[in-house]
PDB file of N, CA and C in Angstrom:
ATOM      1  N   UNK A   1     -15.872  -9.562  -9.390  1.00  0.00           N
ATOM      2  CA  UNK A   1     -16.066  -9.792  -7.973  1.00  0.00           C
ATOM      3  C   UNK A   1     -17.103  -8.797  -7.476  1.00  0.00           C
ATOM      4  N   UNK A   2     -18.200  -9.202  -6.522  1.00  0.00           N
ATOM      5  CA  UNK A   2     -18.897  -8.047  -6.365  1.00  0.00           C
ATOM      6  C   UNK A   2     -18.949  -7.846  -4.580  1.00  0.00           C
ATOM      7  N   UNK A   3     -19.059  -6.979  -4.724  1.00  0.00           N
ATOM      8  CA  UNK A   3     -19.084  -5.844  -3.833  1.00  0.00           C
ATOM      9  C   UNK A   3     -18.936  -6.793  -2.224  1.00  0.00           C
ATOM     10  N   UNK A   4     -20.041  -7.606  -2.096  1.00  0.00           N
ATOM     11  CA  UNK A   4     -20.646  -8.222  -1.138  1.00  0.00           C
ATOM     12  C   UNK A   4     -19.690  -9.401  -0.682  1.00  0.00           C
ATOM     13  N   UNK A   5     -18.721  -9.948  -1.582  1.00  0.00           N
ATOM     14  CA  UNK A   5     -17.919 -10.552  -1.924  1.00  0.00           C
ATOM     15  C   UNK A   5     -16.693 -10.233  -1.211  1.00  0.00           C
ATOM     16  N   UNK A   6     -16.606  -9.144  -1.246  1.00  0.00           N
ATOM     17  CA  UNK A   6     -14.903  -8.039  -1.051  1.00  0.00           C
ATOM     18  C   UNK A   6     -15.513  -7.502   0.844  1.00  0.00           C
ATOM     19  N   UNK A   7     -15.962  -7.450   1.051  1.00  0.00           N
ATOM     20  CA  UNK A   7     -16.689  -7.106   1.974  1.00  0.00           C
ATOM     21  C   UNK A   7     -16.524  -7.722   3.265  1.00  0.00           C
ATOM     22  N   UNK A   8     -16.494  -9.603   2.846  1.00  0.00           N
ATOM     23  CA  UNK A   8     -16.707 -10.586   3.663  1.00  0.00           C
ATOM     24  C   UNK A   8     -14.656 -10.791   3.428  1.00  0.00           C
ATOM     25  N   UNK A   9     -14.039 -10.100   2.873  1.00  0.00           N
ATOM     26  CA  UNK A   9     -12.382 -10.565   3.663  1.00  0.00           C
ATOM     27  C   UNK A   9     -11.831  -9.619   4.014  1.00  0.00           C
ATOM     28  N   UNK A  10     -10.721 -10.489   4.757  1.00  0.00           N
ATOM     29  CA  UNK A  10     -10.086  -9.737   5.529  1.00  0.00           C
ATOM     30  C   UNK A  10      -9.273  -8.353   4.877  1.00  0.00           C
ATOM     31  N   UNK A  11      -8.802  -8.087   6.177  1.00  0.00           N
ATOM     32  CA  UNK A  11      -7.968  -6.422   5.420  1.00  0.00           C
ATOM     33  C   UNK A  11      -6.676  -7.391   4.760  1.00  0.00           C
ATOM     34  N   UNK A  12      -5.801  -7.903   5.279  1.00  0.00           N
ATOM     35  CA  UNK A  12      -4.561  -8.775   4.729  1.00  0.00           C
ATOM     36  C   UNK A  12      -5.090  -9.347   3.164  1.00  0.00           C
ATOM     37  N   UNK A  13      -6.511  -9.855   3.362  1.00  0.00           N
ATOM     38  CA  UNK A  13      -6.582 -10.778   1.719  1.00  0.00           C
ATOM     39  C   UNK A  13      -7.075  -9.953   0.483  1.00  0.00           C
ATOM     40  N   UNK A  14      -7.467  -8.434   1.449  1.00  0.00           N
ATOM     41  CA  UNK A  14      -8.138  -7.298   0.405  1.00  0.00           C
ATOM     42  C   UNK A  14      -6.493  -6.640  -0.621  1.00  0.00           C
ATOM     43  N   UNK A  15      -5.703  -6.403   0.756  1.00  0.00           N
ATOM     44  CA  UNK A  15      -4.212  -6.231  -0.116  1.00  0.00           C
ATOM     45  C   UNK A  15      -4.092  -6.990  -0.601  1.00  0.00           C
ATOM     46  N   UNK A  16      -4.072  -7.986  -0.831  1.00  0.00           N
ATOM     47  CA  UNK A  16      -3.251  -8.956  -1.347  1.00  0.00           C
ATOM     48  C   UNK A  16      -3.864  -9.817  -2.470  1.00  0.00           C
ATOM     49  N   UNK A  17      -5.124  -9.439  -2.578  1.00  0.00           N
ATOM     50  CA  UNK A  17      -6.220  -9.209  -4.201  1.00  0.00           C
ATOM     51  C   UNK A  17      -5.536  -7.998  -5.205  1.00  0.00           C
ATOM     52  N   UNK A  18      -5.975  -6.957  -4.484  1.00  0.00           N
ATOM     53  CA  UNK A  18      -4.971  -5.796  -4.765  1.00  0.00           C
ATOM     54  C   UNK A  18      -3.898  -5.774  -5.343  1.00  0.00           C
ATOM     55  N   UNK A  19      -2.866  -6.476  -5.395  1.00  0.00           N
ATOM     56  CA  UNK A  19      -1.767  -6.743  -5.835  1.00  0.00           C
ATOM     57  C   UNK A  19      -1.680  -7.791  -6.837  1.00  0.00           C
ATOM     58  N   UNK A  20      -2.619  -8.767  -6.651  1.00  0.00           N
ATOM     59  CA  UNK A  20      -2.982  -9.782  -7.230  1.00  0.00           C
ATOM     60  C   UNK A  20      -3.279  -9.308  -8.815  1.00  0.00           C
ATOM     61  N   UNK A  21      -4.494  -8.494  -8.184  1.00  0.00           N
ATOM     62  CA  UNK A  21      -5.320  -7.954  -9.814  1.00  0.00           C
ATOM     63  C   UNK A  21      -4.423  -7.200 -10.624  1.00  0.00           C
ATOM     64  N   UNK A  22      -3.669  -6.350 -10.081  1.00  0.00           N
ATOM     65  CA  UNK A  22      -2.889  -5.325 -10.847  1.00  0.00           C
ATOM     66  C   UNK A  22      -1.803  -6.186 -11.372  1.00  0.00           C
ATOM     67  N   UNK A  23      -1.352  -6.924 -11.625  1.00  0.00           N
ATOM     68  CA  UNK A  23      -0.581  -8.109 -12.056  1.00  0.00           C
ATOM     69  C   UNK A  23      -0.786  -8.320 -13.355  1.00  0.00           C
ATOM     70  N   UNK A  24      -2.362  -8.854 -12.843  1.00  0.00           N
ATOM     71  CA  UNK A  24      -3.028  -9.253 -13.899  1.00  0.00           C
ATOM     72  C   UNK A  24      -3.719  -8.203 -14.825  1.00  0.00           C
ATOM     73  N   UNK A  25      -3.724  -6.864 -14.523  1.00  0.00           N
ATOM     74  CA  UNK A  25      -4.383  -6.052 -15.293  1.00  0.00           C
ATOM     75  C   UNK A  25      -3.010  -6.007 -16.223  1.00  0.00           C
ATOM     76  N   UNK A  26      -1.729  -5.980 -15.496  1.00  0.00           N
ATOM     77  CA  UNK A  26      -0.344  -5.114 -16.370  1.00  0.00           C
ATOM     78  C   UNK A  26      -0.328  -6.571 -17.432  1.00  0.00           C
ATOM     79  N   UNK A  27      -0.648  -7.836 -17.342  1.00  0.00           N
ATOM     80  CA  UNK A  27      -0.164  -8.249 -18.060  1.00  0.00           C
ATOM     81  C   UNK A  27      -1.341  -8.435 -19.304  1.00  0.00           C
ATOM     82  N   UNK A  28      -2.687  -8.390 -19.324  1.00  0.00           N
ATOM     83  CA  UNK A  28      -3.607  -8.002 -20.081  1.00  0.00           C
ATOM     84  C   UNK A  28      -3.148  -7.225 -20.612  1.00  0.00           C
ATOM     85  N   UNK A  29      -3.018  -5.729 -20.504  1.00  0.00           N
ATOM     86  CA  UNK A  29      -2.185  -5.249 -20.775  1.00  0.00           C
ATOM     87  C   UNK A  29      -1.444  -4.914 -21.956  1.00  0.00           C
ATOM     88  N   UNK A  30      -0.122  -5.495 -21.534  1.00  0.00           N
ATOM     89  CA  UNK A  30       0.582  -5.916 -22.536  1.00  0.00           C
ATOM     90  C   UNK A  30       0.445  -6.629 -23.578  1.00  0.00           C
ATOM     91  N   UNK A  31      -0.381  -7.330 -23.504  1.00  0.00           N
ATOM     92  CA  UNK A  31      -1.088  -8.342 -23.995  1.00  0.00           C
ATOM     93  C   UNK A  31      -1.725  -7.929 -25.258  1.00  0.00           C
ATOM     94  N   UNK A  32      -2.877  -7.429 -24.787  1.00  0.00           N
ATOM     95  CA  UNK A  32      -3.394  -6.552 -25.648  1.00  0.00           C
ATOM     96  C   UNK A  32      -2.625  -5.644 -26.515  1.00  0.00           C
ATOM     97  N   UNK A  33      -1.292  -4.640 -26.028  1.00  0.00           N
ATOM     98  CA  UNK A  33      -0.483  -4.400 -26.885  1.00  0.00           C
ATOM     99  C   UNK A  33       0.209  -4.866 -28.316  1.00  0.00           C
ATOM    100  N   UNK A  34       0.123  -6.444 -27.757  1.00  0.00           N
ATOM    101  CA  UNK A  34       0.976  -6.965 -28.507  1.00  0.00           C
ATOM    102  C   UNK A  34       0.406  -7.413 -29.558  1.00  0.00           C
ATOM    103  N   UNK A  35      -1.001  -8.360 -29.123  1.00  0.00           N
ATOM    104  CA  UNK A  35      -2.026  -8.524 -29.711  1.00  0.00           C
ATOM    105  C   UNK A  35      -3.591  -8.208 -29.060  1.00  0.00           C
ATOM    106  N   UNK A  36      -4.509  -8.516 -30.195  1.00  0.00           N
ATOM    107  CA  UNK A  36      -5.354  -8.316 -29.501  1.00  0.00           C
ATOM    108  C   UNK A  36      -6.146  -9.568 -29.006  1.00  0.00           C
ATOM    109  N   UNK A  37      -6.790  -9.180 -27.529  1.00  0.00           N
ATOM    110  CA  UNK A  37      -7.002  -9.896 -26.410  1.00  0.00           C
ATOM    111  C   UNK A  37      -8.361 -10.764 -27.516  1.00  0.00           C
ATOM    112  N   UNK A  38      -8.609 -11.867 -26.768  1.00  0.00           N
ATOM    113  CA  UNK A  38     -10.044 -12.273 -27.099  1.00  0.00           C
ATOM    114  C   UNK A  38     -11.059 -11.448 -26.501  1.00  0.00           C
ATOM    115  N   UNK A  39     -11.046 -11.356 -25.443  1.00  0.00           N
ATOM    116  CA  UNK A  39     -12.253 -10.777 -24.636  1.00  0.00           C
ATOM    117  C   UNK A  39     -11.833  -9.044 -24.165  1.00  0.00           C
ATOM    118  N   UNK A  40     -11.755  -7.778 -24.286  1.00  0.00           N
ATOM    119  CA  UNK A  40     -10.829  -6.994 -24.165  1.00  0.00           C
ATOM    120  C   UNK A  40     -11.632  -6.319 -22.731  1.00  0.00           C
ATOM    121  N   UNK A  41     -12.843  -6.485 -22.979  1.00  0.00           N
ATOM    122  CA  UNK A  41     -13.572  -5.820 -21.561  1.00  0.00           C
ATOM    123  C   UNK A  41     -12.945  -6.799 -20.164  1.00  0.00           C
ATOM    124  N   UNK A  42     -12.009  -7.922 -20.509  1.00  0.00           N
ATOM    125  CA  UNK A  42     -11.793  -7.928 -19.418  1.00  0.00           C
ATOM    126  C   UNK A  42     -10.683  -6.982 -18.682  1.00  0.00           C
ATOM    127  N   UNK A  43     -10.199  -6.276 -19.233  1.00  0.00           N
ATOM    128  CA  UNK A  43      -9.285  -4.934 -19.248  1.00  0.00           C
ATOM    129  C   UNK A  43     -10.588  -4.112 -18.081  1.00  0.00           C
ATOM    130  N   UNK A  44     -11.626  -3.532 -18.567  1.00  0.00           N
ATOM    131  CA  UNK A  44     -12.865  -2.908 -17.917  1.00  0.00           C
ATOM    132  C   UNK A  44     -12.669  -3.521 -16.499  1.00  0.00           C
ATOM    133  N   UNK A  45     -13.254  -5.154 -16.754  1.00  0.00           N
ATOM    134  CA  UNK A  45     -13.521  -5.608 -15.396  1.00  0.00           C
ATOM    135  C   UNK A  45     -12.902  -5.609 -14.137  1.00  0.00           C
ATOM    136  N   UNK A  46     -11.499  -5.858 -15.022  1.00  0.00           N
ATOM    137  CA  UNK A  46      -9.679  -5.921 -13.914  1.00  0.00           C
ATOM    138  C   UNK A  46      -9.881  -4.383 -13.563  1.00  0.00           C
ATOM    139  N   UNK A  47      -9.917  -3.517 -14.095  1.00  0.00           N
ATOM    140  CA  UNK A  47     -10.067  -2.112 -13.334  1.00  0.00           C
ATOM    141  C   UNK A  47     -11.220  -1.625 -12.414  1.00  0.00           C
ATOM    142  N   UNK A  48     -12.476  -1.937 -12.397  1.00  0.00           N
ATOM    143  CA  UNK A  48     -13.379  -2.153 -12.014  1.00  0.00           C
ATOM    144  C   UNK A  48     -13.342  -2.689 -10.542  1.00  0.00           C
ATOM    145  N   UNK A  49     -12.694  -3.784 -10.554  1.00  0.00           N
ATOM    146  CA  UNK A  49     -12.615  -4.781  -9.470  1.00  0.00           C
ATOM    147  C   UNK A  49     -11.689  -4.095  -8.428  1.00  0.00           C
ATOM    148  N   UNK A  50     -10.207  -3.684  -9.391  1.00  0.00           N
ATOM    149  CA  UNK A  50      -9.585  -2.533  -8.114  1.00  0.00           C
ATOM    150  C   UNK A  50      -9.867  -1.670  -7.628  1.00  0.00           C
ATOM    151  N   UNK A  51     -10.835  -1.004  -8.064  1.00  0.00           N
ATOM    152  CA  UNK A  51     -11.354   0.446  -7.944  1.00  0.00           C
ATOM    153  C   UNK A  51     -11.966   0.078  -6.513  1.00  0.00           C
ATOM    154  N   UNK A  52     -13.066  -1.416  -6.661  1.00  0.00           N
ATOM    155  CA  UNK A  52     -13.964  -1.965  -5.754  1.00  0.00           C
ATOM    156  C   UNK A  52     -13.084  -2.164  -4.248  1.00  0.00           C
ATOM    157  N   UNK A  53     -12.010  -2.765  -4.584  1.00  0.00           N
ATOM    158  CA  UNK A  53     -10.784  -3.357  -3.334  1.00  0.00           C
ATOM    159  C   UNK A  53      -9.998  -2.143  -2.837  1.00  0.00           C
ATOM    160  N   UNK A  54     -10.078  -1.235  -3.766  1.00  0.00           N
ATOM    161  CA  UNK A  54      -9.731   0.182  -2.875  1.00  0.00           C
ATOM    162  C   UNK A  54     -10.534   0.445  -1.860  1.00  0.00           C
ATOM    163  N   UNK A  55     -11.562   0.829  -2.964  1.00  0.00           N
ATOM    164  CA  UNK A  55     -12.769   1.605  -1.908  1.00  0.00           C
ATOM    165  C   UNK A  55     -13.060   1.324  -0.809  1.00  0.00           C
ATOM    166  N   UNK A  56     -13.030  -0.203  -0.668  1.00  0.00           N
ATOM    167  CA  UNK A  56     -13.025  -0.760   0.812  1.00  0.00           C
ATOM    168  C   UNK A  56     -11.910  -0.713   1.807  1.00  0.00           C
ATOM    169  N   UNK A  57     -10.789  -1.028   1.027  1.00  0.00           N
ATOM    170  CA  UNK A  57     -10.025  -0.431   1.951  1.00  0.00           C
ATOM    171  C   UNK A  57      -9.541   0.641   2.472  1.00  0.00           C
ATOM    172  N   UNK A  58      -9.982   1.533   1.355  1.00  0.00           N
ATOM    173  CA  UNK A  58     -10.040   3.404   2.380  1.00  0.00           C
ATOM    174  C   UNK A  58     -11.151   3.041   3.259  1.00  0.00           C
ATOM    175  N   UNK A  59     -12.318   2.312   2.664  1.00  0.00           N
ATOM    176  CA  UNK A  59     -13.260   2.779   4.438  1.00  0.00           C
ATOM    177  C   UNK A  59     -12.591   1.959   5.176  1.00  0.00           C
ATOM    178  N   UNK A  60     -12.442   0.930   5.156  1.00  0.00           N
ATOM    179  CA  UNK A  60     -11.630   0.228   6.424  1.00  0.00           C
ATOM    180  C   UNK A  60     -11.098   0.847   6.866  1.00  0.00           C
ATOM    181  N   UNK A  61      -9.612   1.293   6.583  1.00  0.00           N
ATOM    182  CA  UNK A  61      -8.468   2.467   7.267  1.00  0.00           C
ATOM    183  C   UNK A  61      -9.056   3.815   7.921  1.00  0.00           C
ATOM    184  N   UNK A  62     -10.242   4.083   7.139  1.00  0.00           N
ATOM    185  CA  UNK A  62     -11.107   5.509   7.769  1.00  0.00           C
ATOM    186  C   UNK A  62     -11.625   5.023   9.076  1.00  0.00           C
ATOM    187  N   UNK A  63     -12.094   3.691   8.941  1.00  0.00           N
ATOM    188  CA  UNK A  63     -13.018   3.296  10.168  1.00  0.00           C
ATOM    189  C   UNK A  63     -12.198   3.106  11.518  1.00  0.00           C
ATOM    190  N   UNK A  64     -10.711   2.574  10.875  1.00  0.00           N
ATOM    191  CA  UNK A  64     -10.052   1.984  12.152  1.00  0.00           C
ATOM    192  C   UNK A  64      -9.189   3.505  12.755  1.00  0.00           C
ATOM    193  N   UNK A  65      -9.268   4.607  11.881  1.00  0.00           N
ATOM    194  CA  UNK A  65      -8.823   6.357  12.375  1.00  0.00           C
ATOM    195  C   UNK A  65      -9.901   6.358  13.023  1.00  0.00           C
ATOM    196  N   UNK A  66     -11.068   5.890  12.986  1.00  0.00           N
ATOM    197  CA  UNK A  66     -11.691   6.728  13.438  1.00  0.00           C
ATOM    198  C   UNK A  66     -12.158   5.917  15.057  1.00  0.00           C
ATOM    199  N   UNK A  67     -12.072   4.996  15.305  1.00  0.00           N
ATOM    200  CA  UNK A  67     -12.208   3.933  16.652  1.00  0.00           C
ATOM    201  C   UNK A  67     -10.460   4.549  17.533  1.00  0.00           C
TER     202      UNK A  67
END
């Protein structure tokens, strides 16, 4: 997902990606534990992407402290 992407939703659909992805990272995951994944960088990407849906939502929450 890029940047520009995460940007254009709301604060409600940014949580709720958020929760979404980490789902899906735990069960990659495991996954990978058990066996190995076909594609394993998608492990990379799923972390990547939360890192992205954070970041926005600390500035969001910074922006709305700060109004």
């Amino acid at each position: 997902m890029k940047y520009a992407e995460i940007k254009e939703l709301s604060l409600e659909e940014i949580k709720d990606r958020i929760t979404e992805e980490r789902a899906n990272l735990t069960k990659l995951k495991f996954g990978h534990a058990v066996s190995a994944l076909e594609n394993p960088m998608q492990i990379r990407v799923l972390r990547k992407t939360i890192a992205k849906l954070n970041t926005e939502l600390k500035a969001r929450e910074a922006k709305a402290i700060e109004a």
